[in-house]
Protein backbone atom coordinates (compact mmCIF):
# COMPACT_ATOMS: atom_id res chain seq x y z
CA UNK A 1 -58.71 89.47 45.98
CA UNK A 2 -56.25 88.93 48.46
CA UNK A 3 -54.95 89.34 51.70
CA UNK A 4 -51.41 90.71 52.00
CA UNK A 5 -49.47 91.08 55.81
CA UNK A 6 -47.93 94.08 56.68
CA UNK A 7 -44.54 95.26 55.21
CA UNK A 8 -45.65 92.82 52.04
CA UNK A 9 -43.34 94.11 48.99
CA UNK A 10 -46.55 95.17 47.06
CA UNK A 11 -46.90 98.43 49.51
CA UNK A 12 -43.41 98.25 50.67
CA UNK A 13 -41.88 99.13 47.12
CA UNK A 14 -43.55 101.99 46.77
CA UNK A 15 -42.85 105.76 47.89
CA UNK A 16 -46.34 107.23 46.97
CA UNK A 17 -48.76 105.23 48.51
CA UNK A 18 -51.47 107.17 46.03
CA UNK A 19 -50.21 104.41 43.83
CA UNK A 20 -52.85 101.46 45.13
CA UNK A 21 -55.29 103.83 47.29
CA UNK A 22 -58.31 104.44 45.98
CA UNK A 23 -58.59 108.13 45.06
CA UNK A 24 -61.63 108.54 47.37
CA UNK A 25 -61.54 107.28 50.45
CA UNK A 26 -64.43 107.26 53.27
CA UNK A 27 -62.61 105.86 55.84
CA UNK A 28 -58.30 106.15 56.43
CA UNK A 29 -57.13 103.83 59.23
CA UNK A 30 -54.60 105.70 62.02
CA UNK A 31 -50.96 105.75 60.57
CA UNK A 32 -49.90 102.27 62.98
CA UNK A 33 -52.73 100.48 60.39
CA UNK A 34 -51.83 102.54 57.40
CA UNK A 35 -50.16 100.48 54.69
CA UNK A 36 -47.56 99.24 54.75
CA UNK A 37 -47.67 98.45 58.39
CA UNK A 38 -51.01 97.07 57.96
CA UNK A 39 -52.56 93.75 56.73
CA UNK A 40 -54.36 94.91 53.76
CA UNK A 41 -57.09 93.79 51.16
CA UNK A 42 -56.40 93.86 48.01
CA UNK A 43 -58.77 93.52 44.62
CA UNK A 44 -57.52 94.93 41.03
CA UNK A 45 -54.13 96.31 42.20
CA UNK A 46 -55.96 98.88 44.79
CA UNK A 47 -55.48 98.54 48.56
CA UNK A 48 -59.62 98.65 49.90
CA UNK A 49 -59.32 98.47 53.24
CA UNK A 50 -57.49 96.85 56.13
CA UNK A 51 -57.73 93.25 58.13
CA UNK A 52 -57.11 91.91 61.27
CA UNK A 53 -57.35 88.22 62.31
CA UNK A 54 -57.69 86.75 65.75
CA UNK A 55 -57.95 83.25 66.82
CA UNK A 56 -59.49 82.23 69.85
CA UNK A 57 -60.46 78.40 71.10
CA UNK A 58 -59.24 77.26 67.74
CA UNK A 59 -61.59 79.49 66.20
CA UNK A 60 -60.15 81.50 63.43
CA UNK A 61 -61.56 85.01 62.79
CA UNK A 62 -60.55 88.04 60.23
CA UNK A 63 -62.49 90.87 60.20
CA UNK A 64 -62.44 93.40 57.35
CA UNK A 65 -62.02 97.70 57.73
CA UNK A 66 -62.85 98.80 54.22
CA UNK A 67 -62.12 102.40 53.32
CA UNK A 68 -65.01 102.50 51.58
CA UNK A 69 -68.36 100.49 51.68
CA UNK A 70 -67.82 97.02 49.57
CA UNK A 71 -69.60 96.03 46.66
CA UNK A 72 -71.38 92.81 46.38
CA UNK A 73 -68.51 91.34 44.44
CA UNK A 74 -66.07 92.95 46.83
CA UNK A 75 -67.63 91.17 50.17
CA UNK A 76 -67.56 87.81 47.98
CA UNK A 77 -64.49 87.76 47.17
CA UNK A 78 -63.80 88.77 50.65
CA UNK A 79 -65.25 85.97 51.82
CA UNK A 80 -63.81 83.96 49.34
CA UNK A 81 -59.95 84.84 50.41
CA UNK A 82 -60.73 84.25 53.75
CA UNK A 83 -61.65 80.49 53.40
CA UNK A 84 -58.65 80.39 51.35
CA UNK A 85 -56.72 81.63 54.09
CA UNK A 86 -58.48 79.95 56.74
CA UNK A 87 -57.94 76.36 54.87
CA UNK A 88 -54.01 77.24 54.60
């Protein structure tokens, strides 16, 4: 999994963004969120949702908007990118 920022070359580059959605989708972020312009998660080449990360009193904090409910592996590997990004 990982977590790309917004305007990362991986959504920039391309024009149909059906390319790494997820044919069905529960939930679509508002077009300011939408990728590119969005910081997005990323598992098997498919953009699952969105993330935003806050820090307050030193205290680092991402929180995940999937489009559609995450699998067990999915929230783990979550997890797993975000102590990878949290260490960096």
């Amino acid at each position: 999994m990982l977590l790309l920022p917004n305007f990362d070359e991986y959504t920039v580059a391309y024009r149909s963004r059906e390319l790494f959605y997820p044919r069905d989708i529960v939930y679509r972020p508002g077009p300011r969120y939408d990728a590119p312009f969005g910081n997005v998660i990323v598992m098997d080449g498919a953009v699952l949702g969105i993330w935003k990360r806050s820090l307050r009193k030193g205290q680092l904090s991402i929180e995940p908007e999937w489009f559609n409910p995450p699998s067990r592996a999915e929230s783990a590997a979550f997890e797993t990118a975000v102590a990878e990004y949290s260490a960096f």
